[in-house]
Protein backbone atom coordinates (compact mmCIF):
# COMPACT_ATOMS: atom_id res chain seq x y z
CA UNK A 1 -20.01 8.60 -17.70
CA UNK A 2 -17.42 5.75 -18.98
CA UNK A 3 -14.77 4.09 -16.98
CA UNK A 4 -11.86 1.61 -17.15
CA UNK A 5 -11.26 -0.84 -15.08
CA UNK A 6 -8.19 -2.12 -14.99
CA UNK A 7 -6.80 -5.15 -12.77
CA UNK A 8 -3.65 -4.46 -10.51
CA UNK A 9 -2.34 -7.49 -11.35
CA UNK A 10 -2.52 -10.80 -13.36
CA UNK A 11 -4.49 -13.40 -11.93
CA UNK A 12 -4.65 -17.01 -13.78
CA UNK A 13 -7.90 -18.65 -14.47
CA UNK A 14 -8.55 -20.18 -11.18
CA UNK A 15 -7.99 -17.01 -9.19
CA UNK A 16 -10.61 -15.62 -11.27
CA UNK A 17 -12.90 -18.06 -10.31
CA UNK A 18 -11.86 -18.63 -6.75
CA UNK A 19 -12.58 -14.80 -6.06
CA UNK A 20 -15.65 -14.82 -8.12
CA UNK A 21 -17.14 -17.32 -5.96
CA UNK A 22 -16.11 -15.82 -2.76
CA UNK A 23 -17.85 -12.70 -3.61
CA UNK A 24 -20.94 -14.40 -4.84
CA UNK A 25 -20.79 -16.42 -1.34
CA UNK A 26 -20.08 -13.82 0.08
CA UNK A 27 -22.89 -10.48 -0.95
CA UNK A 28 -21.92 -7.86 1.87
CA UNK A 29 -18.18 -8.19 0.63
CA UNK A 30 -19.46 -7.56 -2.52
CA UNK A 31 -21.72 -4.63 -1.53
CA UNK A 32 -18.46 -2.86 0.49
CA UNK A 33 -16.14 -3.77 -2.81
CA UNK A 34 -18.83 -1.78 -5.07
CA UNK A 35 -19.34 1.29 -3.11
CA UNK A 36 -15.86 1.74 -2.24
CA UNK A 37 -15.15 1.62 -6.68
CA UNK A 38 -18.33 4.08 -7.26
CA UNK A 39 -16.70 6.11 -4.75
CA UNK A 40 -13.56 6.40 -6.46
CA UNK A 41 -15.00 6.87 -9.81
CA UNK A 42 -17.06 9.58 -8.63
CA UNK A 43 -14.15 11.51 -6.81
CA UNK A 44 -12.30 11.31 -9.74
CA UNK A 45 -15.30 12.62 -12.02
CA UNK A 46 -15.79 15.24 -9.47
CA UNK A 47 -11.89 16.14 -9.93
CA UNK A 48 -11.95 16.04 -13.56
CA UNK A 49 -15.38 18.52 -13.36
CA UNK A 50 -13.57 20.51 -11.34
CA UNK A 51 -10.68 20.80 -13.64
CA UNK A 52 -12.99 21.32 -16.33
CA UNK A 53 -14.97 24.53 -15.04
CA UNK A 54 -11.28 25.99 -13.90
CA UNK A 55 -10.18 25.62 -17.80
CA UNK A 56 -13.64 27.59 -18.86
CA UNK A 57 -13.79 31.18 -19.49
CA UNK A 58 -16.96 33.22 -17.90
């Protein structure tokens, strides 16, 4: 399965890098940030299956 990512807004350089070391300071912030983006990407793969089978003749 492929996915985007996209940021929500533009951050300069030292944003970046200011949140990049947070979250490397910081690993259970990390762990909550990555489970809550695989569970979006898998509702939305779940939505687009759905959509999928629905579209299918049987």
């Amino acid at each position: 399965m492929y996915a985007v990512l996209s940021a929500s807004r533009l951050m300069k350089a030292a944003e970046v890098r200011e949140v990049c070391a947070e979250l490397r300071n910081n690993p259970t912030l990390l762990m909550a940030l990555e489970l809550a983006a695989k569970e979006e990407l898998y509702q939305r793969f779940e939505k687009e299956k759905a959509a999928s089978e629905t579209l299918t003749a049987s």
